[in-house]
C-alpha atoms as a PDB file:
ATOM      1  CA  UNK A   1       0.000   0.000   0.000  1.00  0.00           C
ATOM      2  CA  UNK A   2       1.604   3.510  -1.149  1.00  0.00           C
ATOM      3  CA  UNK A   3       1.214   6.445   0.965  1.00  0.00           C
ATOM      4  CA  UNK A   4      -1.749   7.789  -1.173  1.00  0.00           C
ATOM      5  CA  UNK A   5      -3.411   5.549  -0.412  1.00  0.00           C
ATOM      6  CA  UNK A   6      -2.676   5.267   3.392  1.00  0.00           C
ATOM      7  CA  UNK A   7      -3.879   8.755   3.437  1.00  0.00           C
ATOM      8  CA  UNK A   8      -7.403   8.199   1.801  1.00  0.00           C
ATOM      9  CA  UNK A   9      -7.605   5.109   4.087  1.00  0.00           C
ATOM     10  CA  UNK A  10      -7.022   7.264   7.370  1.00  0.00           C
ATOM     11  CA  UNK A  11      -9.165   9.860   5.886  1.00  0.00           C
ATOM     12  CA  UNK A  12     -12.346   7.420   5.580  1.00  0.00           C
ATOM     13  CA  UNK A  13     -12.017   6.155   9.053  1.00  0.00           C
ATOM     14  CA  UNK A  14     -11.662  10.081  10.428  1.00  0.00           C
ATOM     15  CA  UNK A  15     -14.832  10.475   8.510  1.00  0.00           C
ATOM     16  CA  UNK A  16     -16.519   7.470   9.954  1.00  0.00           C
ATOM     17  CA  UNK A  17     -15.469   8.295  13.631  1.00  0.00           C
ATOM     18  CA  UNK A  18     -16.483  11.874  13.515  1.00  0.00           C
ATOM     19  CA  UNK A  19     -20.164  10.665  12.125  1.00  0.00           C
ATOM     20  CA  UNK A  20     -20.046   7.853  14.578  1.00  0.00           C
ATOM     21  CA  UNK A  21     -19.494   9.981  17.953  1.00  0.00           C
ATOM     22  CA  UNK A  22     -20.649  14.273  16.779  1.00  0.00           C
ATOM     23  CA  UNK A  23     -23.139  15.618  15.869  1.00  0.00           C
ATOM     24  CA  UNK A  24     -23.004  17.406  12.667  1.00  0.00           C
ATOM     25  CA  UNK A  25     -22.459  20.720  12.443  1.00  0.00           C
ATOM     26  CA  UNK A  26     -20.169  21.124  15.338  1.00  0.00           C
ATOM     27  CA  UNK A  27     -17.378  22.494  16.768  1.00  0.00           C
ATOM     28  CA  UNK A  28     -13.622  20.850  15.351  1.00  0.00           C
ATOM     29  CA  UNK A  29     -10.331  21.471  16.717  1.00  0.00           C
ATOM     30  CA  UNK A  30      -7.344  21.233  14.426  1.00  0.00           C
ATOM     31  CA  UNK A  31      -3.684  21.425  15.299  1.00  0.00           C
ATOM     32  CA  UNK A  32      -1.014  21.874  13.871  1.00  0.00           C
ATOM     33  CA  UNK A  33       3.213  21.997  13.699  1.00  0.00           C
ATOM     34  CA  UNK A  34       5.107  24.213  11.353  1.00  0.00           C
ATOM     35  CA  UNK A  35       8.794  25.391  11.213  1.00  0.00           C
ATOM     36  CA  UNK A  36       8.529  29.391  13.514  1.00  0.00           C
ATOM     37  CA  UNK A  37      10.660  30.842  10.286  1.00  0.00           C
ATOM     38  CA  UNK A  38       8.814  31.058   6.992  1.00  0.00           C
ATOM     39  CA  UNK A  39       5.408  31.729   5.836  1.00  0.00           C
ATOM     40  CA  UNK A  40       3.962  28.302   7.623  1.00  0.00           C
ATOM     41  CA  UNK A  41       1.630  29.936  10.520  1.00  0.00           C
ATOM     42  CA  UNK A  42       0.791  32.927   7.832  1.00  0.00           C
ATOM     43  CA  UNK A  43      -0.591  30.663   5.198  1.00  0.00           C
ATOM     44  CA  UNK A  44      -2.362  28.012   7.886  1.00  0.00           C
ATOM     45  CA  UNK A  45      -4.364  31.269   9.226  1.00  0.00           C
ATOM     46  CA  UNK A  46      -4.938  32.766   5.614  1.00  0.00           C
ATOM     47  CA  UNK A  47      -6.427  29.244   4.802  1.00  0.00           C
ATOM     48  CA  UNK A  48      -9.002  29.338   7.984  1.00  0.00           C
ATOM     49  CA  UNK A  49      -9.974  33.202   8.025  1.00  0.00           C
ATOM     50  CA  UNK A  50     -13.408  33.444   6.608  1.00  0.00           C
ATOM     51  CA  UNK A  51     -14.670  30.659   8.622  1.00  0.00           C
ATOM     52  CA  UNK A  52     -14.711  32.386  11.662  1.00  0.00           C
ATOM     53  CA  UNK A  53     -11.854  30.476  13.638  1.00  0.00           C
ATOM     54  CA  UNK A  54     -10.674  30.983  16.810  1.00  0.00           C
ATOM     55  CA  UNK A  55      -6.835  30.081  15.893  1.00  0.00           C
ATOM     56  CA  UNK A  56      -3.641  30.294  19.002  1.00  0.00           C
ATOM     57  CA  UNK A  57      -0.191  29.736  18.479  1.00  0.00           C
ATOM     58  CA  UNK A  58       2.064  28.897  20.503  1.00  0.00           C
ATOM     59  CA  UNK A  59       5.877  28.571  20.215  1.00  0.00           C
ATOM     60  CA  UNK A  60       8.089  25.654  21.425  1.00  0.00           C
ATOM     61  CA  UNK A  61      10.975  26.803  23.963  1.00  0.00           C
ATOM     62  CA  UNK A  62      13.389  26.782  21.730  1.00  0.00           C
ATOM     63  CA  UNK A  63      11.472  28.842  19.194  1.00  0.00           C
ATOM     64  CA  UNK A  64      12.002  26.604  16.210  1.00  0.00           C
ATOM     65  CA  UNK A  65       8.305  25.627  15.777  1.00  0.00           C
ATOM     66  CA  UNK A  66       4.924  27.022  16.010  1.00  0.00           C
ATOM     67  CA  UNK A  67       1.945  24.885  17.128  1.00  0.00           C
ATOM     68  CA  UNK A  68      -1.160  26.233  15.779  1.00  0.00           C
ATOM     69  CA  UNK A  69      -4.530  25.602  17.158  1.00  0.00           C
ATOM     70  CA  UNK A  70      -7.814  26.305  15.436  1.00  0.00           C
ATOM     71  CA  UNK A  71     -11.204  25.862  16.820  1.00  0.00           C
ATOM     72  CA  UNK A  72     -13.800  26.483  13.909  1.00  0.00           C
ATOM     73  CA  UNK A  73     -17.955  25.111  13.573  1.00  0.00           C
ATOM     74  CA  UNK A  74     -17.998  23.034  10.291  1.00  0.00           C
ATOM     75  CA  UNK A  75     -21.202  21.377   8.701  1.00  0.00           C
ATOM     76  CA  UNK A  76     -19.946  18.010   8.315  1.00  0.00           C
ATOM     77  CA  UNK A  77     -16.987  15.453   8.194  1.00  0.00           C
ATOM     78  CA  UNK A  78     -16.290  15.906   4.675  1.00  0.00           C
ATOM     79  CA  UNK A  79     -15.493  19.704   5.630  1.00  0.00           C
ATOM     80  CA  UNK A  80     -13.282  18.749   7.939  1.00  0.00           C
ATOM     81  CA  UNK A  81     -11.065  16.325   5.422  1.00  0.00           C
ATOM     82  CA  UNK A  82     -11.452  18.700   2.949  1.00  0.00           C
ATOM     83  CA  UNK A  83      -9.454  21.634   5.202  1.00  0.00           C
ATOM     84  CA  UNK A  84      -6.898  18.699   6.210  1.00  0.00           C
ATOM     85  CA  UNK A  85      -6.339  18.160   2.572  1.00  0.00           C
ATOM     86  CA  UNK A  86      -6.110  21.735   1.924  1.00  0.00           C
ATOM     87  CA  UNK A  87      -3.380  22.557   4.743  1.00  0.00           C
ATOM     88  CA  UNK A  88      -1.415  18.938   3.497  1.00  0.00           C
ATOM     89  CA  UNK A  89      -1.283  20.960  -0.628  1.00  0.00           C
ATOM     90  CA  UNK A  90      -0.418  24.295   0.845  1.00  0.00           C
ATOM     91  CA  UNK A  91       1.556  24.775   3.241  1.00  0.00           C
ATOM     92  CA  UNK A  92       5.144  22.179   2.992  1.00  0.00           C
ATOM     93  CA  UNK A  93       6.303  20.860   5.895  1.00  0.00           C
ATOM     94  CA  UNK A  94       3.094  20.708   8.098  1.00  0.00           C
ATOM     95  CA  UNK A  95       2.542  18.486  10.781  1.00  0.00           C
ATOM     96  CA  UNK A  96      -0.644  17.275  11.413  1.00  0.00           C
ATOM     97  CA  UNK A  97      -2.343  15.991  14.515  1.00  0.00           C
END
């Protein structure tokens, strides 16, 4: 199995979890990781402003990365996957969780 489609795979169990225990639309919270230097946190909040999010950063103690939190109401699962994909095309070198 390549990695493709290890990511599609994970991506239809998220979906199946988040029908199987919330009720849709609801609140999500995304995080995550990016290198402090570079456009990283920039693009991640440019790519959740006109939903409304609440986004915080915070920055490890040595400064070299960023975690980025993001609390925003979606309508369904698919939204969710869809911004996942979105961060994983845009922004290189993002770390997921």
């Amino acid at each position: 199995m390549n990695n493709s489609e290890k990511t599609e795979e994970f991506y239809e169990k998220l979906k199946s979890q988040l029908y199987d225990t919330t009720l849709w639309p609801a609140e999500y919270l995304y995080k995550f990781i990016v290198l402090t230097e570079g456009e990283g946190v920039k693009a991640i909040k440019g790519l959740f402003n006109d939903l409304g999010a609440v986004i915080k950063t915070n920055e490890s103690k040595k400064g070299k990365y960023t975690s980025v939190s993001i609390n925003v109401r979606l309508k369904n699962p698919e939204a969710v996957i869809a911004k996942y994909k979105e961060v994983a095309k845009n922004i290189e070198g993002v770390i997921s969780l």
